[in-house]
PDB file of N, CA and C in Angstrom:
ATOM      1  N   UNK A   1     -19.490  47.545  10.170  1.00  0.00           N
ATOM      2  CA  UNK A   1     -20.034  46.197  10.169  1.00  0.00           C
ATOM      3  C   UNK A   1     -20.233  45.760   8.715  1.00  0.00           C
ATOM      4  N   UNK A   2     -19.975  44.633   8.230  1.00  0.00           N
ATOM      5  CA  UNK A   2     -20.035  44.386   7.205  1.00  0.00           C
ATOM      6  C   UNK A   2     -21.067  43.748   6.807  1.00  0.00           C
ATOM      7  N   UNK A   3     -21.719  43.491   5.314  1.00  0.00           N
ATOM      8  CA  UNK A   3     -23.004  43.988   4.908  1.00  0.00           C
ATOM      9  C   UNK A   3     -23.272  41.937   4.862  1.00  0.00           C
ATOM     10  N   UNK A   4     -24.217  41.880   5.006  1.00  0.00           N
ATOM     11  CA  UNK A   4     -24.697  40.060   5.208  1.00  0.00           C
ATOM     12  C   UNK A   4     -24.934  40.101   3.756  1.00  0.00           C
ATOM     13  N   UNK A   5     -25.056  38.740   3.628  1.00  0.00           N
ATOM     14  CA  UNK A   5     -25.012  38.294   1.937  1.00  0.00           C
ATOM     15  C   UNK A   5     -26.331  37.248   2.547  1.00  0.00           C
ATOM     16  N   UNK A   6     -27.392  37.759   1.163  1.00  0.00           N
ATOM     17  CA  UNK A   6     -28.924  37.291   1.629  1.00  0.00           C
ATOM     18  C   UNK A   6     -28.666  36.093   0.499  1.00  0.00           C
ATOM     19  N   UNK A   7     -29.717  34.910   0.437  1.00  0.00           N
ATOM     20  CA  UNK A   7     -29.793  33.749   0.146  1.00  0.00           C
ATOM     21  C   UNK A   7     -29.414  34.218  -1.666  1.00  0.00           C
ATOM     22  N   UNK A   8     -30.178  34.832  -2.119  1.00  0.00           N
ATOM     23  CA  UNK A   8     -29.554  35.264  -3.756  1.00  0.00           C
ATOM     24  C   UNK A   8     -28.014  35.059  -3.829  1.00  0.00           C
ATOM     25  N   UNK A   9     -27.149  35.576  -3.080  1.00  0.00           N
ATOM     26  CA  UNK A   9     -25.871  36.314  -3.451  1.00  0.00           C
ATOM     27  C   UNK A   9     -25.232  35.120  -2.656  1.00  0.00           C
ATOM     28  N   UNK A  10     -25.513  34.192  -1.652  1.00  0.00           N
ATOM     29  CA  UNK A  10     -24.503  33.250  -1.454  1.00  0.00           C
ATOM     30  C   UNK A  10     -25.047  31.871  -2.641  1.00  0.00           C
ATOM     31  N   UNK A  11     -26.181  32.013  -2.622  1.00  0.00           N
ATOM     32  CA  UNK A  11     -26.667  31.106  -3.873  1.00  0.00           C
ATOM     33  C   UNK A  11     -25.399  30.822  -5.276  1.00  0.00           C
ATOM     34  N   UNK A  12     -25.059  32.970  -5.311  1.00  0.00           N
ATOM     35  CA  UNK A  12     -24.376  33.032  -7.062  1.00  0.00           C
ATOM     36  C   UNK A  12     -22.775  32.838  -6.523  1.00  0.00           C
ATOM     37  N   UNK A  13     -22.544  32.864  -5.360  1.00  0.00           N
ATOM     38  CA  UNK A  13     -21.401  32.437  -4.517  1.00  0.00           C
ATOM     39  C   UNK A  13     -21.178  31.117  -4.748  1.00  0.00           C
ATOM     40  N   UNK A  14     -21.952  30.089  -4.302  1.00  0.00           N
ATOM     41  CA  UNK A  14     -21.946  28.529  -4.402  1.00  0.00           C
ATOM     42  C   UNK A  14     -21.508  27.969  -5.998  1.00  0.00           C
ATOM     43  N   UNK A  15     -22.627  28.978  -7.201  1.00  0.00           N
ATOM     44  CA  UNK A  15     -22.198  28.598  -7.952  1.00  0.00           C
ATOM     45  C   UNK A  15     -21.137  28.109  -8.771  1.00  0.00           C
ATOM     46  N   UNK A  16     -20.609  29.633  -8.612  1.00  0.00           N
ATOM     47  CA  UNK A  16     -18.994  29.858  -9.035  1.00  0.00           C
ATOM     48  C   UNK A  16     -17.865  28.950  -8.334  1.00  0.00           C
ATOM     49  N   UNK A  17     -18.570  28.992  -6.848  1.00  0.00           N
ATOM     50  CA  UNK A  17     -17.519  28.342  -5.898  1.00  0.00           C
ATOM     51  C   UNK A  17     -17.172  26.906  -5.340  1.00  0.00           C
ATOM     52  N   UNK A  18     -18.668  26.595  -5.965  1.00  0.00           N
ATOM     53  CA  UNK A  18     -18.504  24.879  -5.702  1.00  0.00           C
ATOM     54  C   UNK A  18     -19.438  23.900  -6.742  1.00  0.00           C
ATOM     55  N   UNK A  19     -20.260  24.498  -7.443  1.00  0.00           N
ATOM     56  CA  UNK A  19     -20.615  23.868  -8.625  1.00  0.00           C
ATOM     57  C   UNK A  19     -20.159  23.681 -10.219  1.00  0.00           C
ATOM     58  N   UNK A  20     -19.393  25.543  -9.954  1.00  0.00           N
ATOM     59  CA  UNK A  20     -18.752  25.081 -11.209  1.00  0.00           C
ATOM     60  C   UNK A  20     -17.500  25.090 -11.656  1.00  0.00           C
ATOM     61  N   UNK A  21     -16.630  24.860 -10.169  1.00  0.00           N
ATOM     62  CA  UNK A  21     -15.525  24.761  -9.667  1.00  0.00           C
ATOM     63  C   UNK A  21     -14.776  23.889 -10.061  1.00  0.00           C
ATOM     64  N   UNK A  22     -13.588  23.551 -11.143  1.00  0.00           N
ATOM     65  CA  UNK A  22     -13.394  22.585 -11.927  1.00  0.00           C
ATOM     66  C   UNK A  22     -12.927  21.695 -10.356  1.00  0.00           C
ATOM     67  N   UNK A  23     -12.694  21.855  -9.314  1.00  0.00           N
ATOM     68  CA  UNK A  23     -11.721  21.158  -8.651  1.00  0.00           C
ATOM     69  C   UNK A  23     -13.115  19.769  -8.081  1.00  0.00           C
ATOM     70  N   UNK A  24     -14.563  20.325  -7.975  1.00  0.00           N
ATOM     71  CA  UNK A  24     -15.399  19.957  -7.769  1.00  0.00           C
ATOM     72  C   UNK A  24     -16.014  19.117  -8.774  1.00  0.00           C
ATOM     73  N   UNK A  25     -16.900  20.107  -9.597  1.00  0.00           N
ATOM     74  CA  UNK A  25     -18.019  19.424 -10.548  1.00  0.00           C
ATOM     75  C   UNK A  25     -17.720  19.926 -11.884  1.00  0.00           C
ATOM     76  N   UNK A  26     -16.979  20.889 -11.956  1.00  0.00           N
ATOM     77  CA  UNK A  26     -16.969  21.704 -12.998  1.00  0.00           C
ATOM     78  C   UNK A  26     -15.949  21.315 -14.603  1.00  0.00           C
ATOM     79  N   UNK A  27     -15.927  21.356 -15.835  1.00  0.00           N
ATOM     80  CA  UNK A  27     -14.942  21.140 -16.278  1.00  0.00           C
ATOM     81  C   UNK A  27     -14.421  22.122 -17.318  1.00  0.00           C
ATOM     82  N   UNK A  28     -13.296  22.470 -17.692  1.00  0.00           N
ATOM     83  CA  UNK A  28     -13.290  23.489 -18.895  1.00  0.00           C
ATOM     84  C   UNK A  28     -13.643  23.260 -19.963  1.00  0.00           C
ATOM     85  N   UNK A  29     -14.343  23.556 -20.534  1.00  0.00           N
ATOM     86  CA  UNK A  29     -15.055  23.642 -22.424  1.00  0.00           C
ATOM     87  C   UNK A  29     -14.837  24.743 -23.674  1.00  0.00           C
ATOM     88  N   UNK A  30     -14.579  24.228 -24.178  1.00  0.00           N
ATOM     89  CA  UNK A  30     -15.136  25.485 -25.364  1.00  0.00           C
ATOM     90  C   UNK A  30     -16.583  25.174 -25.933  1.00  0.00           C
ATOM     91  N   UNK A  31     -17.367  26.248 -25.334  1.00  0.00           N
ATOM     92  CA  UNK A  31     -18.806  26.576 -25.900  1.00  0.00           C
ATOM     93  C   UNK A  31     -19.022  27.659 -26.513  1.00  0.00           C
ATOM     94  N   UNK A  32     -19.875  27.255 -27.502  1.00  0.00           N
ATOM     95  CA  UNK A  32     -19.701  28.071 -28.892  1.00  0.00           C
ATOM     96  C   UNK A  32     -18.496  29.208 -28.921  1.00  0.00           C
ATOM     97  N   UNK A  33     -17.336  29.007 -29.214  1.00  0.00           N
ATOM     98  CA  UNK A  33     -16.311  29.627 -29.033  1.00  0.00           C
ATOM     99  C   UNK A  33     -15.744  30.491 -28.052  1.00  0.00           C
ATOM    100  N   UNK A  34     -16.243  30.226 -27.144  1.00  0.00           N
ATOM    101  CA  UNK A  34     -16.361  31.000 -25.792  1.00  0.00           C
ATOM    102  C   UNK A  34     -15.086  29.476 -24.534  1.00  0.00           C
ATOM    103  N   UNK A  35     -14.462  29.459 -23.841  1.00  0.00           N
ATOM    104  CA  UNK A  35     -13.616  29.137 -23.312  1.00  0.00           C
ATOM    105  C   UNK A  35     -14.412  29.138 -21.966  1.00  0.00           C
ATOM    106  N   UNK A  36     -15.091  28.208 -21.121  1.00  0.00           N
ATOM    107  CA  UNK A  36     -15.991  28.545 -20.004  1.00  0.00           C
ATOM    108  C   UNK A  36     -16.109  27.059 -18.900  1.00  0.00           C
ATOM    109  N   UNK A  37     -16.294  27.375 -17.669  1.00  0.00           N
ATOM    110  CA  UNK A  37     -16.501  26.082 -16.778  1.00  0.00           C
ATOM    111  C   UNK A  37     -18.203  25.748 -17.057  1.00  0.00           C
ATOM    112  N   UNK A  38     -18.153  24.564 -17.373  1.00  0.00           N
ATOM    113  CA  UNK A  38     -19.453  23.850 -17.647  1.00  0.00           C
ATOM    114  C   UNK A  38     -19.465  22.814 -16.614  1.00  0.00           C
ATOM    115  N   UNK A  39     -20.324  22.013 -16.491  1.00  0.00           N
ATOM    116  CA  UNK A  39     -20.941  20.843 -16.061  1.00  0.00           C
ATOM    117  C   UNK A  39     -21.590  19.654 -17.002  1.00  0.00           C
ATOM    118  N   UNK A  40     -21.319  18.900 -17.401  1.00  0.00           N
ATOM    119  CA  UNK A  40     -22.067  18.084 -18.001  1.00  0.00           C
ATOM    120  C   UNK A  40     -22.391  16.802 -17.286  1.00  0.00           C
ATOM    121  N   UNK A  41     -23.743  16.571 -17.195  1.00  0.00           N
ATOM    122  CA  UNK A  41     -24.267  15.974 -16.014  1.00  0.00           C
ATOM    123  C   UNK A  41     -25.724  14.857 -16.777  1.00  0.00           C
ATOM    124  N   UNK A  42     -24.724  13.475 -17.199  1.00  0.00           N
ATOM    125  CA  UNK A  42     -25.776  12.314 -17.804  1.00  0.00           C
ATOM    126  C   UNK A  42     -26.312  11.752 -17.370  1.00  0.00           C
ATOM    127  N   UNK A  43     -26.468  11.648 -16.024  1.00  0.00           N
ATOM    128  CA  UNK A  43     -26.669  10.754 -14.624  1.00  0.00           C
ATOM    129  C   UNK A  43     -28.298  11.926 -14.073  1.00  0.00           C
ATOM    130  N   UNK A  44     -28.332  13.322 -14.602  1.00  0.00           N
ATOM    131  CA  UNK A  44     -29.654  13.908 -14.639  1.00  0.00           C
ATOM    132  C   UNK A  44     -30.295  13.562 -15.817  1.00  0.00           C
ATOM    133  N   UNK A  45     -29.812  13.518 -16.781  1.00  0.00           N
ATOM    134  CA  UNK A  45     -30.122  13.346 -18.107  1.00  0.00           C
ATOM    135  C   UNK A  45     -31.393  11.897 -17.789  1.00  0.00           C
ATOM    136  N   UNK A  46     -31.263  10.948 -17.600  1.00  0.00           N
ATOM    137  CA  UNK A  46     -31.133   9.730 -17.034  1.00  0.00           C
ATOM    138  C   UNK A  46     -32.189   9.915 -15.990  1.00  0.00           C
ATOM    139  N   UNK A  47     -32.134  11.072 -15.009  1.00  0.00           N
ATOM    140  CA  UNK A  47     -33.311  11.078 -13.893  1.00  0.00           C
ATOM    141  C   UNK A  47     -34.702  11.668 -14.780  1.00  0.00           C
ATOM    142  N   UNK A  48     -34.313  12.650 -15.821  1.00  0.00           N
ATOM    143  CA  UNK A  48     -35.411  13.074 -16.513  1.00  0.00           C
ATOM    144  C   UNK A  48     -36.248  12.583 -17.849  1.00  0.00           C
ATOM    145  N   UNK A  49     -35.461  11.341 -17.645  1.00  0.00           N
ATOM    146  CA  UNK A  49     -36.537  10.088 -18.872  1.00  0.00           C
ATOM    147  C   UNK A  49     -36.197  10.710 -20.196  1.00  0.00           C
ATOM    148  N   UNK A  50     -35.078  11.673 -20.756  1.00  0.00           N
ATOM    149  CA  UNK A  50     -34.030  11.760 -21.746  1.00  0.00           C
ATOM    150  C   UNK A  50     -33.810  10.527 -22.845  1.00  0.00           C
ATOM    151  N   UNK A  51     -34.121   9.979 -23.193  1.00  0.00           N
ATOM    152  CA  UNK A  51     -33.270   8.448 -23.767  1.00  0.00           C
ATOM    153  C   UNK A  51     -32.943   8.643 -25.404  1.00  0.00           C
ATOM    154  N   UNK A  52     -32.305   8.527 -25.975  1.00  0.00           N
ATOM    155  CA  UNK A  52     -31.703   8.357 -27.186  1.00  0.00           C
ATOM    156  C   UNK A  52     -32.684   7.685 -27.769  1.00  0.00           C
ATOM    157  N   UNK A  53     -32.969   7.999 -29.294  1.00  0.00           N
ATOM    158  CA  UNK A  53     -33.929   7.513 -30.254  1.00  0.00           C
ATOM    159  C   UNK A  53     -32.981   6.654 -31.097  1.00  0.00           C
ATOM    160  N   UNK A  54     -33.048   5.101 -31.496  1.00  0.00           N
ATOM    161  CA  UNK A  54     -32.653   4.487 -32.124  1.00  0.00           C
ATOM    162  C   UNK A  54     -33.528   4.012 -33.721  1.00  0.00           C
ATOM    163  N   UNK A  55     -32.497   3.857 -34.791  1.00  0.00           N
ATOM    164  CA  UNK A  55     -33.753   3.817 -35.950  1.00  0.00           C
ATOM    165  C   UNK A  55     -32.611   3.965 -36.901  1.00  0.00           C
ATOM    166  N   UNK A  56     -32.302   2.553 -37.219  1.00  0.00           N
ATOM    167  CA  UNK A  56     -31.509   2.241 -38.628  1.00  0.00           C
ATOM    168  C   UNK A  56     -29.930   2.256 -38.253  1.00  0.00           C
ATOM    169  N   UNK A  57     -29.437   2.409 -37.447  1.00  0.00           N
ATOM    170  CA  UNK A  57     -27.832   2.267 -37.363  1.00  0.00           C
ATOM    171  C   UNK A  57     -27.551   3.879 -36.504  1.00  0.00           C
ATOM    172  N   UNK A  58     -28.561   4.776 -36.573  1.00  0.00           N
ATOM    173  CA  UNK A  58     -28.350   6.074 -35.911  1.00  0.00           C
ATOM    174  C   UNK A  58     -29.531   6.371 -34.902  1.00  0.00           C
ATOM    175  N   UNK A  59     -28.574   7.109 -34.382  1.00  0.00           N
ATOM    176  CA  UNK A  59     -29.413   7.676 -32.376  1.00  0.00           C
ATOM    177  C   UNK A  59     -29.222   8.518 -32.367  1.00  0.00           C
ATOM    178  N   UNK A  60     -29.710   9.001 -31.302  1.00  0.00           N
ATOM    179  CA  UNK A  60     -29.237  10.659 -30.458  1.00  0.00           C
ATOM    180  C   UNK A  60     -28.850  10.665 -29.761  1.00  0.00           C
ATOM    181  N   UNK A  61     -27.591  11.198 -29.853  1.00  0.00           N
ATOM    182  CA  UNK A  61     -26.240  11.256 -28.666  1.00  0.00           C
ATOM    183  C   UNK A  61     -27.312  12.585 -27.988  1.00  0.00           C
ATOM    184  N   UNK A  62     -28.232  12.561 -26.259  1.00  0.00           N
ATOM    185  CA  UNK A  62     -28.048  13.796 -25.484  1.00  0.00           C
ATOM    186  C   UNK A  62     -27.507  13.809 -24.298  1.00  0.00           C
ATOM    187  N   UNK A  63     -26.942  14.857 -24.214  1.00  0.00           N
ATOM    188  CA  UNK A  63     -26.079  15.387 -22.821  1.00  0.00           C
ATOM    189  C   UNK A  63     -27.352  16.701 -22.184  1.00  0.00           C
ATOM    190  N   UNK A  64     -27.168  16.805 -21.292  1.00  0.00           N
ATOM    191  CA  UNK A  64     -27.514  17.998 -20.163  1.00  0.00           C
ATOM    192  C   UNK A  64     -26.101  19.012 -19.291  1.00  0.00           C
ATOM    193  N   UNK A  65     -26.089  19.550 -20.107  1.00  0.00           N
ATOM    194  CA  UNK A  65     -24.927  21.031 -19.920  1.00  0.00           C
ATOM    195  C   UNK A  65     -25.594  21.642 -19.016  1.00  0.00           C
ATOM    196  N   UNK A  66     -24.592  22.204 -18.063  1.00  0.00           N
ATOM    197  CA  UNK A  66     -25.108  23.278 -17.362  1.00  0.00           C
ATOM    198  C   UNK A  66     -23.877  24.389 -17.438  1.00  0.00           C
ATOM    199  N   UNK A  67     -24.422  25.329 -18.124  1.00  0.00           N
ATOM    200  CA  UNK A  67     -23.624  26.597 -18.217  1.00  0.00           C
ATOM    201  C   UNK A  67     -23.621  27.799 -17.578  1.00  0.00           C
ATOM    202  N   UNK A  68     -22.980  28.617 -17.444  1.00  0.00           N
ATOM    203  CA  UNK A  68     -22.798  30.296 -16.612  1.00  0.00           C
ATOM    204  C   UNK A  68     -23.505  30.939 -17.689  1.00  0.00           C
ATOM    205  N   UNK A  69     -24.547  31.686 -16.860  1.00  0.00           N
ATOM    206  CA  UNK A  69     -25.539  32.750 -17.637  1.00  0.00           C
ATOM    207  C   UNK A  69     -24.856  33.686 -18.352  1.00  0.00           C
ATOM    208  N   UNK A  70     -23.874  34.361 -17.007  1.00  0.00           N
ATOM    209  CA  UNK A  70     -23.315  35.264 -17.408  1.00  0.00           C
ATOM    210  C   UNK A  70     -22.028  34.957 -18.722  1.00  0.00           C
ATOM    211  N   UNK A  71     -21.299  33.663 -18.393  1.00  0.00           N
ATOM    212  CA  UNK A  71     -19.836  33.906 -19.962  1.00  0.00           C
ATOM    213  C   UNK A  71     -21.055  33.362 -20.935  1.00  0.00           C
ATOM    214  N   UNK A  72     -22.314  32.673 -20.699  1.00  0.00           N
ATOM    215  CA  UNK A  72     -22.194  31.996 -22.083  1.00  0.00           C
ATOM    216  C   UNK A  72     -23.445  33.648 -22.596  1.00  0.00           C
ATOM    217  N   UNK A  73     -24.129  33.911 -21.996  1.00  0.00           N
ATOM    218  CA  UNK A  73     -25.053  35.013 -22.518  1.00  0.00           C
ATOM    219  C   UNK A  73     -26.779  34.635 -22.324  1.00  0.00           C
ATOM    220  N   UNK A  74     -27.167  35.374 -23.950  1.00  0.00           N
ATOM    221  CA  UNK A  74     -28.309  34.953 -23.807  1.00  0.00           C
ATOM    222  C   UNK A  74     -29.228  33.433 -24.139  1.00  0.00           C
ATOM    223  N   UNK A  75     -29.989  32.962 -23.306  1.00  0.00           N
ATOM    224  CA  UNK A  75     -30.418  31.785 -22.997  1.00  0.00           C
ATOM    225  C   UNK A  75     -30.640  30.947 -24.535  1.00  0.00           C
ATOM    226  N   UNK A  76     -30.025  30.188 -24.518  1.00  0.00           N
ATOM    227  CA  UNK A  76     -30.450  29.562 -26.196  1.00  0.00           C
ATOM    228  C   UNK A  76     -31.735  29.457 -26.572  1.00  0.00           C
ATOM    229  N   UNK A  77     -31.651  29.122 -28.022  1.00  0.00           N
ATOM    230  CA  UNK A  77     -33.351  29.183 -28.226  1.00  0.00           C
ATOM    231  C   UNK A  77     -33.354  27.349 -28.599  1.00  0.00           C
ATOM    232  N   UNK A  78     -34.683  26.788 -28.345  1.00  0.00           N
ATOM    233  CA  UNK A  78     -34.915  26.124 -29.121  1.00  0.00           C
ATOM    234  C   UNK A  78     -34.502  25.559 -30.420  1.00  0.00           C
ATOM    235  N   UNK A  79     -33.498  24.926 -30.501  1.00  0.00           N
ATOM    236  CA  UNK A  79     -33.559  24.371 -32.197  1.00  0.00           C
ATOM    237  C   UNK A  79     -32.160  25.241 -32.694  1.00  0.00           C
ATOM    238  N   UNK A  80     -31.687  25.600 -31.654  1.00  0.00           N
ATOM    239  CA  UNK A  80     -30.497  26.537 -31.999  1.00  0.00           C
ATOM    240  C   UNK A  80     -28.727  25.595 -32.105  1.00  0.00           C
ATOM    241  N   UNK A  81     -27.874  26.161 -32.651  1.00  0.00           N
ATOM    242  CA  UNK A  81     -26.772  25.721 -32.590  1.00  0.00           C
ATOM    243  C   UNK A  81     -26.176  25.400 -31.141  1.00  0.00           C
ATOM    244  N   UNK A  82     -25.659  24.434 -30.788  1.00  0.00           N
ATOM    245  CA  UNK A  82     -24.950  24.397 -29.678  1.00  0.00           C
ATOM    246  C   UNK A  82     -23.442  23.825 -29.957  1.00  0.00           C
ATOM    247  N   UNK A  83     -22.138  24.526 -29.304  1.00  0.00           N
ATOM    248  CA  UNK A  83     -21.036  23.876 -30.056  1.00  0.00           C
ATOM    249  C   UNK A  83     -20.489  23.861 -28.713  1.00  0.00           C
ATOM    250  N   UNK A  84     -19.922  22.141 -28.339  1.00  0.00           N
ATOM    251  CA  UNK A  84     -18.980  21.576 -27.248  1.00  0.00           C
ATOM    252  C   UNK A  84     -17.795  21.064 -28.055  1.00  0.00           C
ATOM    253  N   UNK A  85     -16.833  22.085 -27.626  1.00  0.00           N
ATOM    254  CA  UNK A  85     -14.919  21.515 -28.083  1.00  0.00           C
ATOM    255  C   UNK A  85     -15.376  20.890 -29.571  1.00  0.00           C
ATOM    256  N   UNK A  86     -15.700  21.891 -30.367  1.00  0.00           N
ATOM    257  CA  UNK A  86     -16.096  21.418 -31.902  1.00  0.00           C
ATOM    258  C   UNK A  86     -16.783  20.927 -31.988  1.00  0.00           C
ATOM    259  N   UNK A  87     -17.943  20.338 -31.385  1.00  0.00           N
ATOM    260  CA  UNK A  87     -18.573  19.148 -31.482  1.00  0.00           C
ATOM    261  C   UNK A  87     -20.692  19.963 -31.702  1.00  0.00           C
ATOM    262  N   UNK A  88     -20.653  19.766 -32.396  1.00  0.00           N
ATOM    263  CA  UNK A  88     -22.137  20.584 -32.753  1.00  0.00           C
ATOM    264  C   UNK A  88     -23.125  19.665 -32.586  1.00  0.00           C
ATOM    265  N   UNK A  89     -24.304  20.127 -31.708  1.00  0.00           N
ATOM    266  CA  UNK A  89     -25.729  19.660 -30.997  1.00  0.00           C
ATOM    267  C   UNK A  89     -26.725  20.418 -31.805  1.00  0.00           C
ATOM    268  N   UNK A  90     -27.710  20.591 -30.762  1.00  0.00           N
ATOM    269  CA  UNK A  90     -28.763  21.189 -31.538  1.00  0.00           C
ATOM    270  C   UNK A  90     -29.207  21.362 -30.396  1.00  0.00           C
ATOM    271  N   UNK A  91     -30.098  22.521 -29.702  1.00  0.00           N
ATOM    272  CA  UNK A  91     -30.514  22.729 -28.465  1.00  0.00           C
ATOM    273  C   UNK A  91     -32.259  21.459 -28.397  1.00  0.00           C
ATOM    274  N   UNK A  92     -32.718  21.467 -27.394  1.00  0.00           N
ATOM    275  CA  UNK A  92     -33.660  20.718 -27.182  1.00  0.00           C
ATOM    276  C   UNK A  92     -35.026  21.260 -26.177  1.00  0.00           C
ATOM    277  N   UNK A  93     -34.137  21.408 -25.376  1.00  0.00           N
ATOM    278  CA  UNK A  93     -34.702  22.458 -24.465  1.00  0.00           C
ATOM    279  C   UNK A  93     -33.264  23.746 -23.536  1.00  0.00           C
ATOM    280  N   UNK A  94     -34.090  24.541 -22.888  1.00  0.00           N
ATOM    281  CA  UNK A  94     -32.851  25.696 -22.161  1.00  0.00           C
ATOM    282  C   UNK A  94     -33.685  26.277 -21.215  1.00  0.00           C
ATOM    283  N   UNK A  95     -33.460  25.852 -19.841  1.00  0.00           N
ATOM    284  CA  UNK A  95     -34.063  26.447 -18.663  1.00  0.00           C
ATOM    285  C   UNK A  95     -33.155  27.158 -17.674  1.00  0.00           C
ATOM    286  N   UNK A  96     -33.293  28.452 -17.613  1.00  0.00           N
ATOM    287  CA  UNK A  96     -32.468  29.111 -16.566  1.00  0.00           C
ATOM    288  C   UNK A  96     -32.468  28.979 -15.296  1.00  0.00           C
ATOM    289  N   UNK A  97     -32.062  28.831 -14.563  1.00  0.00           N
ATOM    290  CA  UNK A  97     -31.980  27.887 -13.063  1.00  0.00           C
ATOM    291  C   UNK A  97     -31.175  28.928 -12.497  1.00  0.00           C
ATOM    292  N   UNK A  98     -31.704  30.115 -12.291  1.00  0.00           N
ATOM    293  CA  UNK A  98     -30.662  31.320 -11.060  1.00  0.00           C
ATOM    294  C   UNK A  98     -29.741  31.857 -12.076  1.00  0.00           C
ATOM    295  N   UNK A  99     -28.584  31.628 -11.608  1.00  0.00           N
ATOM    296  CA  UNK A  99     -27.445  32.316 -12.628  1.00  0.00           C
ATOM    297  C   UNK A  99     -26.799  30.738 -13.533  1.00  0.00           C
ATOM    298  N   UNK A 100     -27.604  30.092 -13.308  1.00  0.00           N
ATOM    299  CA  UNK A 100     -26.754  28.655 -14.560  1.00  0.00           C
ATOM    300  C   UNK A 100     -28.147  28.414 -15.948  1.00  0.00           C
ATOM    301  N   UNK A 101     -27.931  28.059 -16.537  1.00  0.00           N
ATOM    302  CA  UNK A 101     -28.630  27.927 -18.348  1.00  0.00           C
ATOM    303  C   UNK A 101     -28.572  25.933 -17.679  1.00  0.00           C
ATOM    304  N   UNK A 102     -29.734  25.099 -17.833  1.00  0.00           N
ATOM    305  CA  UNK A 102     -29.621  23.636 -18.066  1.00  0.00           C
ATOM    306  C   UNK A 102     -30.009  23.550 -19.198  1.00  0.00           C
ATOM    307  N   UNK A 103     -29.151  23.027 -20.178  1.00  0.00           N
ATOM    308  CA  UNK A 103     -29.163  22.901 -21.792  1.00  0.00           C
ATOM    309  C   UNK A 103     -29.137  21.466 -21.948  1.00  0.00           C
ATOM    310  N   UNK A 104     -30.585  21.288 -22.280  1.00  0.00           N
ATOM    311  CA  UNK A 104     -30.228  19.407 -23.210  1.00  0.00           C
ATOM    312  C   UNK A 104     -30.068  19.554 -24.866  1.00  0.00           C
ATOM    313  N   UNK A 105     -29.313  19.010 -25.018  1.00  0.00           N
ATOM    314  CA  UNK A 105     -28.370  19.136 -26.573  1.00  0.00           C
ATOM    315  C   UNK A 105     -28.390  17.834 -27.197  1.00  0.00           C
ATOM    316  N   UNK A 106     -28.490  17.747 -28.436  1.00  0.00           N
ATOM    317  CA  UNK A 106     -28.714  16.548 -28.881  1.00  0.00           C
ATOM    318  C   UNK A 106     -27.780  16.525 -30.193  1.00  0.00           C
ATOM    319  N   UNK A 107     -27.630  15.317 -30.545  1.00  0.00           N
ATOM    320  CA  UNK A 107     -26.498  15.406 -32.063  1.00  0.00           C
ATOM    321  C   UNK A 107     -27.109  13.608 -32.672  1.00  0.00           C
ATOM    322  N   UNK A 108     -27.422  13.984 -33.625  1.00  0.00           N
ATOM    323  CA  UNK A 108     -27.203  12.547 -34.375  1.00  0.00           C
ATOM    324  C   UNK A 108     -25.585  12.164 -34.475  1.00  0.00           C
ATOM    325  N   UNK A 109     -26.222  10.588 -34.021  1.00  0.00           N
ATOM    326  CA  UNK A 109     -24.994   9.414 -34.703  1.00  0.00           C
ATOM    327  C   UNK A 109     -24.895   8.579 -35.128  1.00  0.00           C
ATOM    328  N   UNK A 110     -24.291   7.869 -35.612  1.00  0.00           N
ATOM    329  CA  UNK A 110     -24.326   6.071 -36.137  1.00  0.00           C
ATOM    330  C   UNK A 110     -23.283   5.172 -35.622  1.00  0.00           C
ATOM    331  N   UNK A 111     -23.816   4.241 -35.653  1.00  0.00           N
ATOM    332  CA  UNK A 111     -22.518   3.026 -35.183  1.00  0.00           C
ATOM    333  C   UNK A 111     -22.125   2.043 -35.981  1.00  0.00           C
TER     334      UNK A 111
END
């Protein structure tokens, strides 16, 4: 008889299989030199009162990443480097959510 898969293990199932499933939600990235399916999700960003600081011609570009615990590692710190397809942030906050990292990342810009 084969062994049941308890709420943990279809949970890290879903992940892989339908959240961060490029065919779904998922998209390919290079994070911090690492090659990995992410999520980037502005529409939460947006539910969590996030908003860009404006002040002289420059803002803060933030996104809300959601990354694999396991390719990307250990949980960022605070105030740490974050690198999307070359593109360098700065961490903001990093909450582990099961087996996914929710990373809000921030980058100055100007217009």
């Amino acid at each position: 008889m084969p062994k049941r898969m308890g709420f943990k293990e279809l949970l890290q199932q879903d992940v892989k299989n339908v959240f961060l499933n490029p065919a779904e939600f998922g998209e390919t990235h290079t994070v911090n030199d690492k090659e990995m399916v992410i999520v980037i999700d502005d529409h939460e960003l947006l539910e969590r009162q996030i908003q860009g600081q404006y002040a002289d011609g420059i803002y803060m570009k933030r996104k809300l990443a959601y990354v694999p615990a396991a390719d990307f590692g250990p949980l960022p710190a605070k105030g740490s480097l974050f690198m999307i397809d070359e593109e360098g942030y700065i961490v903001v906050e990093a909450i582990a959510e099961g087996d996914i990292y929710a990373v809000t990342i921030e980058a100055n810009e100007s217009r």
